[in-house]
N, C-alpha and C. Protein backbone atom coordinates (compact mmCIF):
# COMPACT_ATOMS: atom_id res chain seq x y z
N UNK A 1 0.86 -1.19 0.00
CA UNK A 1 0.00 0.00 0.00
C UNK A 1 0.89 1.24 0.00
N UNK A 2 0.86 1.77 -0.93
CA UNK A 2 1.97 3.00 -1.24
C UNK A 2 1.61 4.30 -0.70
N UNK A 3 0.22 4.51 0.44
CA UNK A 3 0.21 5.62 0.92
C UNK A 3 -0.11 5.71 2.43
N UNK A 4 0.29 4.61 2.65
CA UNK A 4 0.79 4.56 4.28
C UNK A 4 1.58 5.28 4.70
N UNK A 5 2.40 5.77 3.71
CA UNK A 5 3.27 7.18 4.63
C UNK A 5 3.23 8.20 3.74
N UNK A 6 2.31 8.56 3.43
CA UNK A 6 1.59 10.06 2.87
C UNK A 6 0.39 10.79 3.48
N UNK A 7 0.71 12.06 3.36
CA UNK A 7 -0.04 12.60 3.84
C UNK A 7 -1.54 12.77 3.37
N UNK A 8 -1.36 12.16 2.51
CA UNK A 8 -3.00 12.44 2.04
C UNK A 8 -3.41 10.98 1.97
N UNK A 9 -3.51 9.87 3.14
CA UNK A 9 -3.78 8.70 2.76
C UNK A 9 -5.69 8.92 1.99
N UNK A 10 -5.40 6.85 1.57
CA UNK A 10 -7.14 7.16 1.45
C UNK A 10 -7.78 6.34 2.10
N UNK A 11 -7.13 6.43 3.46
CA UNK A 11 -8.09 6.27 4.73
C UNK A 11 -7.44 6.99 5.86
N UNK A 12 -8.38 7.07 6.90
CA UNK A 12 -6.96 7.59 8.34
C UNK A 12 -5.92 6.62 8.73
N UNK A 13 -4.74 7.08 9.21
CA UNK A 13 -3.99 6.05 9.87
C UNK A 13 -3.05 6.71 10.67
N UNK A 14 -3.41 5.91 12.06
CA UNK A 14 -2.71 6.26 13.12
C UNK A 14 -1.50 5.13 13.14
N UNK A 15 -0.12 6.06 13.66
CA UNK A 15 1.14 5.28 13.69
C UNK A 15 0.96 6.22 15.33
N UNK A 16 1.19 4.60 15.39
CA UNK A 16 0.91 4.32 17.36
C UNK A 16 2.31 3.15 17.91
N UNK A 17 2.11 3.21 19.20
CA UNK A 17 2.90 1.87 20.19
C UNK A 17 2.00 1.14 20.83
N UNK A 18 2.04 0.14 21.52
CA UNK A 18 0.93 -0.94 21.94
C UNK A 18 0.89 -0.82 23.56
N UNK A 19 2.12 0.45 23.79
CA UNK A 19 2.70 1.09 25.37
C UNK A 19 2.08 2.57 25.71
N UNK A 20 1.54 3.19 24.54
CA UNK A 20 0.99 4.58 24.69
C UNK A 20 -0.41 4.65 25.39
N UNK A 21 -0.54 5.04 26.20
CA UNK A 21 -1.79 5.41 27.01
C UNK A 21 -2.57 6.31 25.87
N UNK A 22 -2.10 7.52 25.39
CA UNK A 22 -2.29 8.06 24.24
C UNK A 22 -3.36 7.51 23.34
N UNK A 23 -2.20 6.72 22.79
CA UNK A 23 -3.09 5.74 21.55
C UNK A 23 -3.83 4.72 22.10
N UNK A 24 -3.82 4.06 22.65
CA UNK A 24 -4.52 2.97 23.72
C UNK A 24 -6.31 4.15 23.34
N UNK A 25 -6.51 5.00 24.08
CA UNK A 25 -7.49 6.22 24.01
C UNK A 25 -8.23 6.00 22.65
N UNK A 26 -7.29 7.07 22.06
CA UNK A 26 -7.31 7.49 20.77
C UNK A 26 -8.32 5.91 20.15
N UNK A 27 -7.31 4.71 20.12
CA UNK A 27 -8.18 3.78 19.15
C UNK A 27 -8.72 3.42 19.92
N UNK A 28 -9.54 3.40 20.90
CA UNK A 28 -10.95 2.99 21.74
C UNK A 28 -11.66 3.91 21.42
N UNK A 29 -11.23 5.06 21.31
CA UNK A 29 -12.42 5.87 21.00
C UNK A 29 -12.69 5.79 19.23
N UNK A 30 -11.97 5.83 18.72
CA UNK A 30 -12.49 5.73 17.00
C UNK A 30 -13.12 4.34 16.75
N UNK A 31 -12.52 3.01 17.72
CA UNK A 31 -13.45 1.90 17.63
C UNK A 31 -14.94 2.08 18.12
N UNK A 32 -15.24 3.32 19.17
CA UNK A 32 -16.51 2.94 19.64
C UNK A 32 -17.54 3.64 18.90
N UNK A 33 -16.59 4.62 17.66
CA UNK A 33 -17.60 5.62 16.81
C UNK A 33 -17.55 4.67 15.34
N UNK A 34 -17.11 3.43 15.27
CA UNK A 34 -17.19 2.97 14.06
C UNK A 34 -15.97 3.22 13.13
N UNK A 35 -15.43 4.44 13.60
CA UNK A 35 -14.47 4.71 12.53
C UNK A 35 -13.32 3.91 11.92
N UNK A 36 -12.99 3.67 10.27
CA UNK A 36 -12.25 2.52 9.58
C UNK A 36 -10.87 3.47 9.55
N UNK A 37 -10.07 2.57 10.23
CA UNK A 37 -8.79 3.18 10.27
C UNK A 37 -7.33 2.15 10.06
N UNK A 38 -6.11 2.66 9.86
CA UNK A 38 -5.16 1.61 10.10
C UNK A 38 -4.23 1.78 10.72
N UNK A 39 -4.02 1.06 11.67
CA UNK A 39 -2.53 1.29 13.07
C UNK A 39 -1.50 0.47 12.40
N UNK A 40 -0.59 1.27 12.54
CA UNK A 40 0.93 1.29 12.00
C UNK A 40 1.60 1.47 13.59
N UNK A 41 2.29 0.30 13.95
CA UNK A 41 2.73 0.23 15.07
C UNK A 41 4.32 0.49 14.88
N UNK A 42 4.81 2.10 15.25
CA UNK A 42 6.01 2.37 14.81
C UNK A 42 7.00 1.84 15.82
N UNK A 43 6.78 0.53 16.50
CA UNK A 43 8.37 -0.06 17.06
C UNK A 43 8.13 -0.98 16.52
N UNK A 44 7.74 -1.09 15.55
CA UNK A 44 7.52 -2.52 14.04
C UNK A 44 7.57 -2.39 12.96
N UNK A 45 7.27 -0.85 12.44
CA UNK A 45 7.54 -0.72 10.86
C UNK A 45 8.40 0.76 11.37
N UNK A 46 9.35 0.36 10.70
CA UNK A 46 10.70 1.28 10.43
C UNK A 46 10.15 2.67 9.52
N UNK A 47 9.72 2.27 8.93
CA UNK A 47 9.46 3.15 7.76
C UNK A 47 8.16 4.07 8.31
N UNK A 48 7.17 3.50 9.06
CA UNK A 48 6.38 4.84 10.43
C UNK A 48 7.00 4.94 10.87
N UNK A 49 7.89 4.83 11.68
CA UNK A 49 8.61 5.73 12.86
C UNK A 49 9.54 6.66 12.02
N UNK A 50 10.32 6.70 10.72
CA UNK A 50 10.63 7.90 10.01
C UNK A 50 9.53 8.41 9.25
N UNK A 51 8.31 7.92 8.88
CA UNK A 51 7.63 9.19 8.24
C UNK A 51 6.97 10.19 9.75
N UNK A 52 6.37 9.19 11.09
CA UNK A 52 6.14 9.94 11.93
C UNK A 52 7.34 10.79 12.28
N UNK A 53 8.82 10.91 12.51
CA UNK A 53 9.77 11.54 12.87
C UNK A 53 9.74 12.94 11.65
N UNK A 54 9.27 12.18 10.79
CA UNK A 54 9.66 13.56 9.57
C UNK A 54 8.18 14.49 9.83
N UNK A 55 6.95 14.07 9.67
CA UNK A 55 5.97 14.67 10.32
C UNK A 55 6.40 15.51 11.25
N UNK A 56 6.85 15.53 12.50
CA UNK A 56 7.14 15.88 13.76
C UNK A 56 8.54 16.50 14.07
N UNK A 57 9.28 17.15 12.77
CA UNK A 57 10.31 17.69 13.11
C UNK A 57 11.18 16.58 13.69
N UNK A 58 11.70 15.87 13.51
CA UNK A 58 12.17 14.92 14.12
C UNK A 58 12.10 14.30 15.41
N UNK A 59 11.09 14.34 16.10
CA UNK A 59 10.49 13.95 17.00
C UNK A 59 9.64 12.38 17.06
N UNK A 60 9.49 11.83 18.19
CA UNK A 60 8.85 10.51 17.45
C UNK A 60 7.33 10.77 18.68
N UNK A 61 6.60 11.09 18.16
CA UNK A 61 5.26 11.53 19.23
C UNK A 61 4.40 10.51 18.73
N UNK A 62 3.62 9.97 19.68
CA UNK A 62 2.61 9.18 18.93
C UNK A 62 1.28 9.62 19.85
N UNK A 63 0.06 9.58 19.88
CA UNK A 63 -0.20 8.92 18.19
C UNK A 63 -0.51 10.22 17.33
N UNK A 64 0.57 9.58 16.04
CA UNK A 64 0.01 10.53 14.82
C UNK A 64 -0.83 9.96 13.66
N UNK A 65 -2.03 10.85 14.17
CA UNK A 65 -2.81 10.66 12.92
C UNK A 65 -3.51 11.67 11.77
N UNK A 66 -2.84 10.36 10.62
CA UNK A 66 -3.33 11.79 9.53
C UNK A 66 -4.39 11.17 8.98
N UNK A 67 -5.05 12.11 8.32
CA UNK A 67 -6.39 12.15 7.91
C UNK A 67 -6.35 12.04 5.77
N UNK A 68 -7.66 11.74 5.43
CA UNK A 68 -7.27 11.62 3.81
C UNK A 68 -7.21 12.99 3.37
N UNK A 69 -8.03 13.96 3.85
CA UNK A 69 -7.83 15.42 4.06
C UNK A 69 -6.55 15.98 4.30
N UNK A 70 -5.57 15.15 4.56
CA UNK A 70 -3.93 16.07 4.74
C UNK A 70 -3.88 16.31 6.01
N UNK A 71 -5.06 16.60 6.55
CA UNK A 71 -5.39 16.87 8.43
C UNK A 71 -4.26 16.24 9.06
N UNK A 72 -3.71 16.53 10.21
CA UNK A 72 -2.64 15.57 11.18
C UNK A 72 -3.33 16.17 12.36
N UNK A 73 -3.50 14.99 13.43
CA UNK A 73 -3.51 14.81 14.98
C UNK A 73 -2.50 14.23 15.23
N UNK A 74 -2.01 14.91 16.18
CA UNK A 74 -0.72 14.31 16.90
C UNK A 74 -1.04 14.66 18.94
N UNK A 75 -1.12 13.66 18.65
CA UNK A 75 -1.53 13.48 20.64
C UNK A 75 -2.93 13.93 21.03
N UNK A 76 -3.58 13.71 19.82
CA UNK A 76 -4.83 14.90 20.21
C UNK A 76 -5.69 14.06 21.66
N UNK A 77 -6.25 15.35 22.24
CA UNK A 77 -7.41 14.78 22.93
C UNK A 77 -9.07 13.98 22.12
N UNK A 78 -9.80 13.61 22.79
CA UNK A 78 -10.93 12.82 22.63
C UNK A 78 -11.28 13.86 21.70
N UNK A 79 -11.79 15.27 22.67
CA UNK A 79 -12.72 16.55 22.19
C UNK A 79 -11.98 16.63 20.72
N UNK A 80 -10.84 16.71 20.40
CA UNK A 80 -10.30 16.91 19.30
C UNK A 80 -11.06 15.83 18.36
N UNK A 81 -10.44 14.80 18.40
CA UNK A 81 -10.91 13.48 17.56
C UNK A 81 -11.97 13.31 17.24
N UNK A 82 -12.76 13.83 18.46
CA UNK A 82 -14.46 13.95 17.87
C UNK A 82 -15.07 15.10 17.34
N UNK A 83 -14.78 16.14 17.11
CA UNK A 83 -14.64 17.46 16.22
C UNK A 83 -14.03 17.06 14.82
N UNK A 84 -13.09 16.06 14.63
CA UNK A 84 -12.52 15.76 13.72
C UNK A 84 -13.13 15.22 12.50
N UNK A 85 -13.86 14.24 13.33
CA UNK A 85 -14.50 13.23 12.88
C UNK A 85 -15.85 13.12 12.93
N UNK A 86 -16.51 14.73 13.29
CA UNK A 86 -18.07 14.96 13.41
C UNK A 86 -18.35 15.22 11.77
């Protein structure tokens, strides 16, 4: 899938850890609104943890999620995610 690390995917996808309280959140809450998404677990694919680092100024923050809109959340709260996604 060649747009797993673009910004304009054509779906959302959060590049998360399976240790983030953060993301832990984040995908409970998009599971309980239905929302179709794909987790990219960046201490497993090399290639998310440098597009999230390049996203983020070289930083490795999770969870970042971008949107097919170009949109990026990065650490957002709930209120965010659901404004996002209203």
């Amino acid at each position: 899938m060649s747009d797993l690390y673009s910004m304009t995917p054509s779906k959302i996808i959060m590049y998360s850890t399976t240790w983030c309280g953060d993301c832990k959140r984040a995908k409970k809450f998009l599971d309980k609104m239905g929302v179709d998404y794909l987790d990219i677990d960046v201490d497993k694919d090399e290639q998310g943890r440098e597009f999230v680092m390049k996203v983020n100024n070289g930083a490795r923050v999770v969870p970042t999620i971008i949107f097919p809109d170009g949109a990026v959340l990065v650490e957002p709260s709930t209120k965010e995610l659901r404004t996002k996604i209203s």
